[in-house]
Protein backbone atom coordinates (compact mmCIF):
# COMPACT_ATOMS: atom_id res chain seq x y z
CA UNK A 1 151.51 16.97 181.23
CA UNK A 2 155.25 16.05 182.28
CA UNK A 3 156.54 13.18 180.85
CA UNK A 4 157.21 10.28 183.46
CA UNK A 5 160.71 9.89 184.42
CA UNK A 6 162.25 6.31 183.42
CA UNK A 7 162.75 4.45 186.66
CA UNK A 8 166.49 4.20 187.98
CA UNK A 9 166.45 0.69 187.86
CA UNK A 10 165.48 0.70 184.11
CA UNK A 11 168.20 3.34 183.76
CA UNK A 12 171.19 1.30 185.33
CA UNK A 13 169.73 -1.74 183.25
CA UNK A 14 169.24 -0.13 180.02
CA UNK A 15 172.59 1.15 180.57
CA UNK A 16 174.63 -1.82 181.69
CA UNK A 17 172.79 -3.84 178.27
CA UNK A 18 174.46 -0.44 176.21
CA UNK A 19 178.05 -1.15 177.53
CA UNK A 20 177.78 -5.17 177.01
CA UNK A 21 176.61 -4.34 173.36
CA UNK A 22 179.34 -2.27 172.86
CA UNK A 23 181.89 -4.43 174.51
CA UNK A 24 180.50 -7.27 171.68
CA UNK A 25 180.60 -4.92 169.01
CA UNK A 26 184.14 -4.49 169.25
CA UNK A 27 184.75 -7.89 169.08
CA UNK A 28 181.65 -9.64 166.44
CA UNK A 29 179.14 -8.37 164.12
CA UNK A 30 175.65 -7.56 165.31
CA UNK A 31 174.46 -11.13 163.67
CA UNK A 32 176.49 -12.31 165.33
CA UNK A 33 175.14 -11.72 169.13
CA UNK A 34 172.74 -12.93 170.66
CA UNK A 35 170.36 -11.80 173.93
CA UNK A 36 171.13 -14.80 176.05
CA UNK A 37 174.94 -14.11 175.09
CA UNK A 38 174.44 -10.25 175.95
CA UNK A 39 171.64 -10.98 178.97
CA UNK A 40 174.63 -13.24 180.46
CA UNK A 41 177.28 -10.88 179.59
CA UNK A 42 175.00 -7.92 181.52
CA UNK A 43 174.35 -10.32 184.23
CA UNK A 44 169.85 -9.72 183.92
CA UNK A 45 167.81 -12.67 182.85
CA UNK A 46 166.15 -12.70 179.46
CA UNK A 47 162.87 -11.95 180.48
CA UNK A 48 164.66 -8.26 181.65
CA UNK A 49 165.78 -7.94 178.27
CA UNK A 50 162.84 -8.57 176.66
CA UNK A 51 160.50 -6.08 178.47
CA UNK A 52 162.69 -3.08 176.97
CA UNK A 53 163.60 -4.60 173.50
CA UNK A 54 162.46 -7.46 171.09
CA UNK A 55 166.49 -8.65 170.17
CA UNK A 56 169.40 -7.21 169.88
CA UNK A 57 168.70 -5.48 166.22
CA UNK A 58 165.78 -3.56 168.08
CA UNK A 59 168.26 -2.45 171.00
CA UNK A 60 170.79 -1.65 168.28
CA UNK A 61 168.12 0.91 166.53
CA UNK A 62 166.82 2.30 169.47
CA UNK A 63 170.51 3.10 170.65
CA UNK A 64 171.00 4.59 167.45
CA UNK A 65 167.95 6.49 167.10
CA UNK A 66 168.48 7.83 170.62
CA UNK A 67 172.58 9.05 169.38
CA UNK A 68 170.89 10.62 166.20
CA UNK A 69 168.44 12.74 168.35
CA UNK A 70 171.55 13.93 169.95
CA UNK A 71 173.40 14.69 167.13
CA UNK A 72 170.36 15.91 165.43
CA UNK A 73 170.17 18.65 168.29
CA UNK A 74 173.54 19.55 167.70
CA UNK A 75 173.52 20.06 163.82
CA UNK A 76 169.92 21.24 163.59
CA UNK A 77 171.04 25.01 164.31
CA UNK A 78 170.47 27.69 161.94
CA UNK A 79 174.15 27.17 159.49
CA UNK A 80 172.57 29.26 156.88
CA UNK A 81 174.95 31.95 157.83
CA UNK A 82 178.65 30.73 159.45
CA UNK A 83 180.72 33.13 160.97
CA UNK A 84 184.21 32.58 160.20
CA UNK A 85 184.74 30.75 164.15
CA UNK A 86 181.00 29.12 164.57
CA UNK A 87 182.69 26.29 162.29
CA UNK A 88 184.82 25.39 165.08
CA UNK A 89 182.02 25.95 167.86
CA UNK A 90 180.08 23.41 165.70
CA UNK A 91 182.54 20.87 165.40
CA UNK A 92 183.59 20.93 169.70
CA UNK A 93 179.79 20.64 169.80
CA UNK A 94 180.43 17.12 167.82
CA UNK A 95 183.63 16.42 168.97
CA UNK A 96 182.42 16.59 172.19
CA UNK A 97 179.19 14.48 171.34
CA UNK A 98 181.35 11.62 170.31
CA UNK A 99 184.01 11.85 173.21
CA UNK A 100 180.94 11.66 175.33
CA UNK A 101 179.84 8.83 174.01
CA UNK A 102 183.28 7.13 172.47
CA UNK A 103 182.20 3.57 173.56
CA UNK A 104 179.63 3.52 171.76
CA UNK A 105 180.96 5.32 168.51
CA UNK A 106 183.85 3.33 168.53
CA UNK A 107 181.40 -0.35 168.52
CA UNK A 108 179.38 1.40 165.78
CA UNK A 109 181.98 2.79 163.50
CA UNK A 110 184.60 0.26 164.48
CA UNK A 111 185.30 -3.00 162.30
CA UNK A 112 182.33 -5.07 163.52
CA UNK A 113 180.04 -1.96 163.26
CA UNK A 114 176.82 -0.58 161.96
CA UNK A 115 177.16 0.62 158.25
CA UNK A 116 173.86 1.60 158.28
CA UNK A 117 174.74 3.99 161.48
CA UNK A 118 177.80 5.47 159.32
CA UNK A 119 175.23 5.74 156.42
CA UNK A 120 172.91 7.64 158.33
CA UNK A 121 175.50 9.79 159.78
CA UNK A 122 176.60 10.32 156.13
CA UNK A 123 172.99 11.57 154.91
CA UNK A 124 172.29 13.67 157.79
CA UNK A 125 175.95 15.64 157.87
CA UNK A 126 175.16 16.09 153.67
CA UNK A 127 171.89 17.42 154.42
CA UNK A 128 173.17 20.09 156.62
CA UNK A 129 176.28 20.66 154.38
CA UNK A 130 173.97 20.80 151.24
CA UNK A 131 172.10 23.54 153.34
CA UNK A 132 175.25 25.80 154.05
CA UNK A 133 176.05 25.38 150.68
CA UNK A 134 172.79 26.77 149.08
CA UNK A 135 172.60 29.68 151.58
CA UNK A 136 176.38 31.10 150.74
CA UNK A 137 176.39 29.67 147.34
CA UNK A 138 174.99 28.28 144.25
CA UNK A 139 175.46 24.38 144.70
CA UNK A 140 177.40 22.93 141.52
CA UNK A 141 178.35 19.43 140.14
CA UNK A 142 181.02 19.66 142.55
CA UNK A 143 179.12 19.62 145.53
CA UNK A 144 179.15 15.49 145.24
CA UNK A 145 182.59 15.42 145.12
CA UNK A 146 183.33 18.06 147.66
CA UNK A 147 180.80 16.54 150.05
CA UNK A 148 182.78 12.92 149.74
CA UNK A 149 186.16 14.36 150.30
CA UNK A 150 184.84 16.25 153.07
CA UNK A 151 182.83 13.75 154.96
CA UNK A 152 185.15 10.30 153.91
CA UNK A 153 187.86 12.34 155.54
CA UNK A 154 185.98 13.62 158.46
CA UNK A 155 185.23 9.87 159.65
CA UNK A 156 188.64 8.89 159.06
CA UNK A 157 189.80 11.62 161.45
CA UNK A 158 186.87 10.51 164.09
CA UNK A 159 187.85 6.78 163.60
CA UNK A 160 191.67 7.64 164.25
CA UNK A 161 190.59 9.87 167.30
CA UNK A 162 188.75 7.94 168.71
CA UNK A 163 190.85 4.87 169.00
CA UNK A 164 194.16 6.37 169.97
CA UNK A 165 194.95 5.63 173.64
CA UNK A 166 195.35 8.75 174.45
CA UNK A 167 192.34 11.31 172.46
CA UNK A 168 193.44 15.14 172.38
CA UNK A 169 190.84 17.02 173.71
CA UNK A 170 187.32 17.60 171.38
CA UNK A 171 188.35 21.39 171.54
CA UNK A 172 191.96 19.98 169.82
CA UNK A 173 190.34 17.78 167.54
CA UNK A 174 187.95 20.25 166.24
CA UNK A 175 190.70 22.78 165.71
CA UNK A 176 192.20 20.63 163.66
CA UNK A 177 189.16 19.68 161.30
CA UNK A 178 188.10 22.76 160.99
CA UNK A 179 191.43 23.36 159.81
CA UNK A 180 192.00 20.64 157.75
CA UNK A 181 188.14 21.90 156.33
CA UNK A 182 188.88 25.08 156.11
CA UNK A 183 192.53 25.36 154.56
CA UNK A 184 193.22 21.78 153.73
CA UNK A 185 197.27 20.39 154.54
CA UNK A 186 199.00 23.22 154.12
CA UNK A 187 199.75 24.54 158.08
CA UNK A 188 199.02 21.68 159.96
CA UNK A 189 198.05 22.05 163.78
CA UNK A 190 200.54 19.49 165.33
């Protein structure tokens, strides 16, 4: 059986209550929003809202949860074996996730974001880092540290992309990290 398409009406809805989230996520914290403030802001009644979420947490998770099955596509690949350039095929792959969606990833990792979302970005990337690591090598007490460096730098370089006026391209960007992964400061890209 095919699953039923969402009506385009739901779509443009669901959609226009995403970019009013976002637009108040740059500016407040998630407490601090509520539907009537985001209904009004979206221009739908309440009632709209409520047949598609139960507040504005709810929306929040489902957005999220609908981003990590992205990014879950994206990462769940088989990185048991990396060839010296998939590294940098991965990373466009992400790059280009989060360019794709840079509204959103910008509310969520910006100042009035979701920690929970950057957590759960955190555990996943580990998990498939942890992974690599096992299949080329034996993991060691370094792994913790190696991961934090790795990943605390990695979401500074997102963060900075993302909120320059003018983003290089997610081909650019992921030159760079893989770079700055890969070899670390010492030829830098531009």
């Amino acid at each position: 059986m095919e699953p039923a398409k969402t009506d385009r009406r739901v779509r443009k809805t669901k959609a226009r209550l995403l970019e009013c989230l976002m637009a108040l996520m740059k500016e407040k914290d998630i407490k601090d929003i509520s539907v009537k403030e985001l209904s009004d802001l979206a221009d739908i009644n309440r009632g709209t809202f409520y047949l598609h979420y139960r507040d504005v947490y709810d929306m929040l998770n489902k957005v999220e949860d609908e981003l990590f099955a992205e990014f879950n596509e994206i990462l769940n690949r088989d990185f048991t074996i990396v060839p010296e350039d998939t590294i940098y095929t991965i990373l466009e792959d992400i790059f280009t996730f989060l360019y794709d969606n840079v509204q959103t990833a910008q509310a969520l990792m910006g100042p009035h974001g979701d920690l929970t979302f950057i957590n759960r970005m955190k555990d996943v990337v580990k998990q498939r880092i942890l992974q690599i690591w096992r299949a080329n090598q034996q993991p060691s007490e370094a792994f913790d540290y190696y991961y934090s460096f790795l990943v605390s730098g990695c979401i500074g370089l997102v963060e900075a992309w993302l909120n320059k006026e003018t983003p290089e391209t997610p081909k650019q960007i992921a030159i760079l990290a893989g770079d700055l992964i890969k070899q670390g400061f010492i030829n830098p890209v531009f």
